[in-house]
Every structure is written in C-alpha cells, then in structure tokens.
C-alpha atoms as a PDB file:
ATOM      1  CA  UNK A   1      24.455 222.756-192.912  1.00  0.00           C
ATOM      2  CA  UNK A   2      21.807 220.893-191.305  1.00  0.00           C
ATOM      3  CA  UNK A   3      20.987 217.300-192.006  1.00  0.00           C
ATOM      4  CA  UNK A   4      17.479 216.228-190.456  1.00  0.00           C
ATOM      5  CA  UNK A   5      16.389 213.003-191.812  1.00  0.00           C
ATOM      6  CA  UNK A   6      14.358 214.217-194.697  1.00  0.00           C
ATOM      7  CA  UNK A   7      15.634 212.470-197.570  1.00  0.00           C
ATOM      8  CA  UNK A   8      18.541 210.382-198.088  1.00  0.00           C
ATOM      9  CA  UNK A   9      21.617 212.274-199.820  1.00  0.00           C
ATOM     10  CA  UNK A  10      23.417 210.316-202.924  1.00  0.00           C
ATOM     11  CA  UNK A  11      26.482 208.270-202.389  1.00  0.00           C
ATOM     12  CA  UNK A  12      28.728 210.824-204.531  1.00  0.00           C
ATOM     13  CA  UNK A  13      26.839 213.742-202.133  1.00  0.00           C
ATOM     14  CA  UNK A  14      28.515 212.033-199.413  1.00  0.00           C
ATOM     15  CA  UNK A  15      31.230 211.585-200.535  1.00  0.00           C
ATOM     16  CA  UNK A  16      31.968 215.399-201.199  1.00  0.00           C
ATOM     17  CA  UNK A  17      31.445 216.215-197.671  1.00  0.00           C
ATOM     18  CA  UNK A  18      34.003 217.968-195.638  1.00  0.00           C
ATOM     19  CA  UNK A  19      34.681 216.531-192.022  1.00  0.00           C
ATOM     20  CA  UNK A  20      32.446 217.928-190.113  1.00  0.00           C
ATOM     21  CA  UNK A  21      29.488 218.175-192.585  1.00  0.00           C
ATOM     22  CA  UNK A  22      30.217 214.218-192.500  1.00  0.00           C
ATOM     23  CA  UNK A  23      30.826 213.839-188.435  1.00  0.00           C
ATOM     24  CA  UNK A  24      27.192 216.086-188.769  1.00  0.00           C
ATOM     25  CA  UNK A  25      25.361 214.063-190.939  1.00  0.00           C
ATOM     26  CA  UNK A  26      26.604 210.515-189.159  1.00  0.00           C
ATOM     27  CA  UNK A  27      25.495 212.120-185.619  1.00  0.00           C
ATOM     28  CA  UNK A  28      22.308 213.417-186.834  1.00  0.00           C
ATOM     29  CA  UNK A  29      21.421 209.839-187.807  1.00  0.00           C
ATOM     30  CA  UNK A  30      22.853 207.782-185.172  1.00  0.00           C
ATOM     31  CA  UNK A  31      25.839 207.205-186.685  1.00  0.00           C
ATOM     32  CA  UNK A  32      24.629 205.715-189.566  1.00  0.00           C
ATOM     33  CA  UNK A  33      24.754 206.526-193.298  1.00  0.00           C
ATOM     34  CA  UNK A  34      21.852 205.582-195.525  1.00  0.00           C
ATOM     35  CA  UNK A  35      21.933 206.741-199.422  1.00  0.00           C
ATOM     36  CA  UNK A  36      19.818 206.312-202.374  1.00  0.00           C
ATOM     37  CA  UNK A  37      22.379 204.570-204.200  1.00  0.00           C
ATOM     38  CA  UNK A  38      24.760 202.169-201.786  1.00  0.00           C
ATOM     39  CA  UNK A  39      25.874 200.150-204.874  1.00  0.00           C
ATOM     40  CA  UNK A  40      27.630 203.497-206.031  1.00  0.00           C
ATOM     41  CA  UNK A  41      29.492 204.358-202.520  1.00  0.00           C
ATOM     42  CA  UNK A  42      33.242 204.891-203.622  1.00  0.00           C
ATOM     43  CA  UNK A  43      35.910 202.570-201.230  1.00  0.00           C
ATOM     44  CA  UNK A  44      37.399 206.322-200.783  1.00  0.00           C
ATOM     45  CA  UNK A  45      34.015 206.742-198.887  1.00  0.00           C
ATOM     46  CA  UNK A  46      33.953 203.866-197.023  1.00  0.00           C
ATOM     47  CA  UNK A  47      37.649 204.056-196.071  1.00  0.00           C
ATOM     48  CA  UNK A  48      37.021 207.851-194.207  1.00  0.00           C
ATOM     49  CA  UNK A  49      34.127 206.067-192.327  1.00  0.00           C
ATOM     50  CA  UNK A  50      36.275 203.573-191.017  1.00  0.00           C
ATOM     51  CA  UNK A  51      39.141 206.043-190.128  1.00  0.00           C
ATOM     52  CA  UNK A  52      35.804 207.865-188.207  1.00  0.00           C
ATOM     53  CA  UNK A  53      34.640 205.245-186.374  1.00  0.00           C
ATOM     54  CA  UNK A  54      38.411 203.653-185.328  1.00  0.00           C
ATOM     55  CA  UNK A  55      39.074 207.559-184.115  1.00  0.00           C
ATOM     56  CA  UNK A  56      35.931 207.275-182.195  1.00  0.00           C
ATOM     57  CA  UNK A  57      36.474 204.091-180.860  1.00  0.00           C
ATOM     58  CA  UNK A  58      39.472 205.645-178.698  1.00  0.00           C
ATOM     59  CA  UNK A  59      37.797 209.001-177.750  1.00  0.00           C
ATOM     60  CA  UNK A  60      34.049 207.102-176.521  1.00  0.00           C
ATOM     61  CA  UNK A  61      33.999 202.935-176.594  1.00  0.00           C
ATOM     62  CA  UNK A  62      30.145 203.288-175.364  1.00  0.00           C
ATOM     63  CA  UNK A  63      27.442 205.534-175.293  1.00  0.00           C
ATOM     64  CA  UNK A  64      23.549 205.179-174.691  1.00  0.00           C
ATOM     65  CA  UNK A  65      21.182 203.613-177.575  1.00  0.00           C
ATOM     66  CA  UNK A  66      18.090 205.366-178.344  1.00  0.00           C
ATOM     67  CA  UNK A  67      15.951 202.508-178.643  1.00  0.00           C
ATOM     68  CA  UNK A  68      12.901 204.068-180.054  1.00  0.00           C
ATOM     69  CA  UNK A  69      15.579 205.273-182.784  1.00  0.00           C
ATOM     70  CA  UNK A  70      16.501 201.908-183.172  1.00  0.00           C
ATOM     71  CA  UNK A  71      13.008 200.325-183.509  1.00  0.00           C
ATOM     72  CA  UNK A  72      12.043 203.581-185.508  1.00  0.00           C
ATOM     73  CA  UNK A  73      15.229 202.180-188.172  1.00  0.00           C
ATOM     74  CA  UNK A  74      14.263 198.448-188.104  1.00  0.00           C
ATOM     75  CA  UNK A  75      10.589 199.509-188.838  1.00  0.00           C
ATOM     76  CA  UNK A  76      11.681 201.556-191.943  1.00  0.00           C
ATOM     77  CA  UNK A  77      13.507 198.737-192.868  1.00  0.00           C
ATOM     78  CA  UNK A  78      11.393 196.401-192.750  1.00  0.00           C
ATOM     79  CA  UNK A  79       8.418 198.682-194.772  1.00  0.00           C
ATOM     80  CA  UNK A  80      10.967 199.272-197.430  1.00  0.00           C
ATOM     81  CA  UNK A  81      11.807 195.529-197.699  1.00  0.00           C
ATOM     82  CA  UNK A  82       7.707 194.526-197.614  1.00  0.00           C
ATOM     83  CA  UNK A  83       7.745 197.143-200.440  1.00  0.00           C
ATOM     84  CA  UNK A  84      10.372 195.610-203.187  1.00  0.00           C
ATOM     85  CA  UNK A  85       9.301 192.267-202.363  1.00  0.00           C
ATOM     86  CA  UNK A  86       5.583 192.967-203.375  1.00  0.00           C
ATOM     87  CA  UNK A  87       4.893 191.302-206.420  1.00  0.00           C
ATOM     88  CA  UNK A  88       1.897 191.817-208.897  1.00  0.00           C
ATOM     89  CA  UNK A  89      -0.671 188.893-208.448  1.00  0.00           C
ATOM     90  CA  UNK A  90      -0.388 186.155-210.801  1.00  0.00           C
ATOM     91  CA  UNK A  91      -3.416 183.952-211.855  1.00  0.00           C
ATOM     92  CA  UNK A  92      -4.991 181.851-209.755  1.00  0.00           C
ATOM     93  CA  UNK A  93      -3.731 178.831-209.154  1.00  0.00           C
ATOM     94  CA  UNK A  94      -5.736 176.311-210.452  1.00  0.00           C
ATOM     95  CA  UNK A  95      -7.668 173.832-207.950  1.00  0.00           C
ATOM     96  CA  UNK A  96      -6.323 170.638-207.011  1.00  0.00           C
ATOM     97  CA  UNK A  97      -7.497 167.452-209.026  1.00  0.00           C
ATOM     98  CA  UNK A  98     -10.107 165.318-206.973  1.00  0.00           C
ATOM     99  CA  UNK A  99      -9.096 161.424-205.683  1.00  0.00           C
ATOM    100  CA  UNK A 100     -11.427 160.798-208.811  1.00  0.00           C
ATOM    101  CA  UNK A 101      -9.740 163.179-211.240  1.00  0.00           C
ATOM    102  CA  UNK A 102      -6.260 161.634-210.047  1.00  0.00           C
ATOM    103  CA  UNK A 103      -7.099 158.261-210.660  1.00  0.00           C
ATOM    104  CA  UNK A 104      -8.547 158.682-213.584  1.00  0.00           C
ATOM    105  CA  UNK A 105      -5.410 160.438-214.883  1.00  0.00           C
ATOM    106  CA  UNK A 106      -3.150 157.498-213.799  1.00  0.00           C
ATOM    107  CA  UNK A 107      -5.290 155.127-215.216  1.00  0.00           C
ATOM    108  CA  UNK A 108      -4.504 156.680-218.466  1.00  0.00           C
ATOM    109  CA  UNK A 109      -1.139 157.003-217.663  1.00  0.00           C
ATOM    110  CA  UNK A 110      -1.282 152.989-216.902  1.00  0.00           C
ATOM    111  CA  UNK A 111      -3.109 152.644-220.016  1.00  0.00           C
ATOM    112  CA  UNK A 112      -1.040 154.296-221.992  1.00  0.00           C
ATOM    113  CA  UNK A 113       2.440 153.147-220.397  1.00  0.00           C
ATOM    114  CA  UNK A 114       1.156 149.291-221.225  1.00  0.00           C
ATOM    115  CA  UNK A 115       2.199 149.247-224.488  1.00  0.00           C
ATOM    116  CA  UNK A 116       4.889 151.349-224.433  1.00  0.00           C
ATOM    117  CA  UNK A 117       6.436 149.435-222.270  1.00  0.00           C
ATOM    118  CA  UNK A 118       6.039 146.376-224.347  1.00  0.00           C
ATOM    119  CA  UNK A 119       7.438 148.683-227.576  1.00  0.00           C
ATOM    120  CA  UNK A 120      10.374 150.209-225.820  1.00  0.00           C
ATOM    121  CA  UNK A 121      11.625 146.032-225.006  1.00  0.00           C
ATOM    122  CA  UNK A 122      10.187 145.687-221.278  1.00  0.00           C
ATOM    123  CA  UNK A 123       8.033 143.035-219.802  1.00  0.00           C
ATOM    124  CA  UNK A 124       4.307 144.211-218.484  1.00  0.00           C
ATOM    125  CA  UNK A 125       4.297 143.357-214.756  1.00  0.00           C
ATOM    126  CA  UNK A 126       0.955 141.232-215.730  1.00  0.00           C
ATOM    127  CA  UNK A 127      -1.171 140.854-218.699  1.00  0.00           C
ATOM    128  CA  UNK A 128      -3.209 143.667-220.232  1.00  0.00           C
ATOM    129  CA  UNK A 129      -6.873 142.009-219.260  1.00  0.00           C
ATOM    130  CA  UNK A 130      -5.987 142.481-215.522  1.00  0.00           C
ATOM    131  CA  UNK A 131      -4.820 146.426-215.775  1.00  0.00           C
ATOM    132  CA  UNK A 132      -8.048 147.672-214.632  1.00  0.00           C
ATOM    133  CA  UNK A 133      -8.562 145.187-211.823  1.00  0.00           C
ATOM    134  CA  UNK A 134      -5.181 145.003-210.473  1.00  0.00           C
ATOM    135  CA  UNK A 135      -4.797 149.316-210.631  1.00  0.00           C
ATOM    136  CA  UNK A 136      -8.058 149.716-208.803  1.00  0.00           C
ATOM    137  CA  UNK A 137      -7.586 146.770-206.294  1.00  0.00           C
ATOM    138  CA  UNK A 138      -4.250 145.435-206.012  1.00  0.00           C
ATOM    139  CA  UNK A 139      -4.426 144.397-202.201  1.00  0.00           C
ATOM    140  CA  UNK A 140      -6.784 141.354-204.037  1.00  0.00           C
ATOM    141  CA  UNK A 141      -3.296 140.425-205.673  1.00  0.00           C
ATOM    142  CA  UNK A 142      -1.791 139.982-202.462  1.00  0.00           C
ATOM    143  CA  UNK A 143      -2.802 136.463-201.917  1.00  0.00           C
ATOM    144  CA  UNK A 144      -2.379 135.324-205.821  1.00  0.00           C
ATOM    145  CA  UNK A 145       1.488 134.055-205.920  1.00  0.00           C
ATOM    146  CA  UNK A 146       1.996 135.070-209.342  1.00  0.00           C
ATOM    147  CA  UNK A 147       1.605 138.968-208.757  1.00  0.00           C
ATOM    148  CA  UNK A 148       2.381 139.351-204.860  1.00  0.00           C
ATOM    149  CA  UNK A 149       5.709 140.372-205.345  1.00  0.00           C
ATOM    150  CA  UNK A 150       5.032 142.640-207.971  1.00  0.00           C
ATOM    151  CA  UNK A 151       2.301 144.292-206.160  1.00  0.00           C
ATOM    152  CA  UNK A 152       4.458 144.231-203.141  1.00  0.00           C
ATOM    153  CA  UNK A 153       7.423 146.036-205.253  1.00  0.00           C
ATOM    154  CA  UNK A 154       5.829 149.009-206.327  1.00  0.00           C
ATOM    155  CA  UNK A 155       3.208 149.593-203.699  1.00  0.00           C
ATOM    156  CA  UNK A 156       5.526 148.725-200.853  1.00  0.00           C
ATOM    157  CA  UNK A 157       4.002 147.283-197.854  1.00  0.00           C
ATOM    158  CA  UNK A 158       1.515 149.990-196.690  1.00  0.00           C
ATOM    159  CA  UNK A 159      -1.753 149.775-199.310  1.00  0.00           C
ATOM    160  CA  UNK A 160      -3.916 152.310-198.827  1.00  0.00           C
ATOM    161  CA  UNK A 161      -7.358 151.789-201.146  1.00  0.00           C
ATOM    162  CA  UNK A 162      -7.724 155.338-201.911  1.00  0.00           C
ATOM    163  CA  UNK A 163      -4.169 155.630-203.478  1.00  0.00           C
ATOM    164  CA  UNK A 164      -3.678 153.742-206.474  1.00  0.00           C
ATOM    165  CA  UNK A 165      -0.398 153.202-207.978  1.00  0.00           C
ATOM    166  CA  UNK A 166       0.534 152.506-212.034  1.00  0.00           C
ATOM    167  CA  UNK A 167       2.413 150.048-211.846  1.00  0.00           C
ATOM    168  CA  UNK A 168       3.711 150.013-215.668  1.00  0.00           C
ATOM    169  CA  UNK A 169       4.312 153.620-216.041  1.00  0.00           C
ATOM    170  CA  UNK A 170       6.703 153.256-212.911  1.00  0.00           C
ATOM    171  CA  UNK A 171       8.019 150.034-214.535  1.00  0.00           C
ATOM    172  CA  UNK A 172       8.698 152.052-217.705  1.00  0.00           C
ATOM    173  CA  UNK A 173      10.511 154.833-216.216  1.00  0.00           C
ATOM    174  CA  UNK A 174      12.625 152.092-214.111  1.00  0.00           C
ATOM    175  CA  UNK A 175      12.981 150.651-217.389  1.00  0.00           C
ATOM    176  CA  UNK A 176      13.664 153.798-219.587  1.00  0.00           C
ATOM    177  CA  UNK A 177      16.635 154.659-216.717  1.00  0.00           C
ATOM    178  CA  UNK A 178      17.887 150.914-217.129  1.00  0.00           C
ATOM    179  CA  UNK A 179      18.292 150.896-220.878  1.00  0.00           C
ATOM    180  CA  UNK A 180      20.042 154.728-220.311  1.00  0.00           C
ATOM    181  CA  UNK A 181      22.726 153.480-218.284  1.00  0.00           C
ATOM    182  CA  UNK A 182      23.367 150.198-220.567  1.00  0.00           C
ATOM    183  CA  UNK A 183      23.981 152.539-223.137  1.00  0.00           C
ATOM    184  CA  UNK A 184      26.412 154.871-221.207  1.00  0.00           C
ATOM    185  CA  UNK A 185      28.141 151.748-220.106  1.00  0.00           C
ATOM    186  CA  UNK A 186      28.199 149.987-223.558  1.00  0.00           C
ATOM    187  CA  UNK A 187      29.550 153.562-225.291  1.00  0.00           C
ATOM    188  CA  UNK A 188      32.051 154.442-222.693  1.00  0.00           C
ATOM    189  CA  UNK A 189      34.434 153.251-219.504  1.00  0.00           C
ATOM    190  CA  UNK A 190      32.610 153.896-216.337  1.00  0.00           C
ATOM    191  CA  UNK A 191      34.677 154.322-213.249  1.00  0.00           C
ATOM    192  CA  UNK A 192      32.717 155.022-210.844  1.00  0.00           C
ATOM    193  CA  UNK A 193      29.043 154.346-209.615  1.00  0.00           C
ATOM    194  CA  UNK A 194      28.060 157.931-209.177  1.00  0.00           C
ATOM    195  CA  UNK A 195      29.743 158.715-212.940  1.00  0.00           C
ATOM    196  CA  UNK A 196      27.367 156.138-213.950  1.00  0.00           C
ATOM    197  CA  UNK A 197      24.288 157.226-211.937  1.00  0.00           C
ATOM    198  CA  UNK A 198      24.491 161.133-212.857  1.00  0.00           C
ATOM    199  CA  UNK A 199      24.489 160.661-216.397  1.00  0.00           C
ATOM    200  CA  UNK A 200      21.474 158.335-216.425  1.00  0.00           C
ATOM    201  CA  UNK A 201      19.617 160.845-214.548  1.00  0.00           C
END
C-alpha cells in the first residue's frame, strides 16, 4: 500500500494500520502523522507511536533533515493557519471624533455631571457660572487661590490647551466610588483593604 502525500487519512484509518503499513506511512512523511481529525486519535494510537519512535531511538539516534521538506511542512502550516483565522469583514469602523467633536462631548458630559453631582450629595468643584470658562481654560485658574488646587487635582501638573478635562464628571465618578464603599463598609465588616477596594469597583 502506498502512501504519497495526497490526502490526509482519518485518525480511526490510522489507527487500523498494521506495522508496516504504519512504519510506511510515518517514513513516507518524514516521520510524521497528520490526520483530518487529531481531536479523535485514540491513546491506543498514540501509545504504538511512542513504542515506534523509542524502538527507533535505539536502532538510528540521527539521521539527515530534508530541509526543503521541512520548510515545505511549516509553509503548509502556516497557509492552513492564515486560512481558519480569516474572518469575514465587519463594518467599518467608524472615524475617530475630531479635538472639536471631543470637546464638545465632554462639555456635555461636564454639563450634565454638574447637577448630578449636586443631586447624588457631592460638592461642585466651583460654581456653575464658571463651567464653561474654567473647562475651556483652566491654566487661567492657576493663579486664582480658590481653584488652583482643584485645577491642579484633576489636570495634574502638565496642561496641555488642546486637552480639556471635566472636572465634575471625574468628581462624580470619584464620588459615586466613595459613597459605594461607605455603603459596603456601613453594611458589612471589612478586613482587608483590597476586600474593600474590589467590591467598590
């Protein structure tokens, strides 16, 4: 029985082999056993390979590598990977907002976060009449004692002009995660920080 590398035999094919249809088929193909269906290779299988290749080992440790066989292998290999990994194309992906469009959403998000903070029980980092100016500019607050700190505390020290920041929709998530874990510590004994720091997240 010849076995040329035309197509790959099943795993229960295989495994009904005699001995020498098997030494055949593994020194037709470089000593190597590729089958449709590896996930359905019986451990009887797999066990007479091993016997083969530990009765080898004593009869020839070494022998010479056909390295265009080799590279032929890892080529097929590779195409058949590049193959299951194609995926259909999905949509588009939509374009990425504009400075403008960005700032524009998170002065809405400031807007909005304003008075929601005030409902959910926090304290605005500075009065409602100075949102605009202060989210547009807030490197002017730098020098005004009142709001340097804040503007300091959520912008950090590096103010770039073309990045603007809103500051009460990051002082009502702070604020949101603060009132979580006074609940989780007012309803139950915390032991530990991380405890205490997972389940506000």
């Amino acid at each position: 029985m010849s076995m040329a590398l035309v197509a790959k035999p099943l795993a229960c094919e295989v495994a009904a082999y005699s001995e020498e249809e098997l030494d055949e088929l593994l020194e037709a193909n470089g000593r190597i056993i590729s089958v449709r269906d590896p996930e359905n290779i019986a451990p009887a299988l797999i066990q007479r390979l091993r016997d083969k290749v530990r009765s080898s080992r004593g009869v020839n440790r070494s022998r010479a590598v056909d390295l265009c066989q080799v590279a032929a292998r890892l080529q097929d290999l590779s195409d058949n990977v590049e193959q299951s990994t194609q995926r259909q194309p999905g949509p588009p992906t939509p374009p990425l907002p504009t400075q403008q469009e960005q700032d524009l959403e998170d002065l809405l998000a400031e807007i909005e976060a304003y008075p929601a903070l005030v409902e959910a029980g926090g304290r605005p980092p500075y009065p409602f009449h100075l949102l605009d100016k202060i989210f547009h500019h807030p490197e002017q607050y730098l020098e005004d004692p009142q709001y340097h700190d804040i503007v300091l505390f959520w912008r950090g020290r590096v103010l770039h002009e073309e990045e603007k920041t809103p500051l009460c929709a990051c002082q009502l998530l702070r604020w949101n995660r603060f009132r979580r874990l006074q609940h989780i510590i007012r309803e139950r004994s915390v032991r530990s920080e991380w405890t205490l720091i997972s389940a506000a997240d």
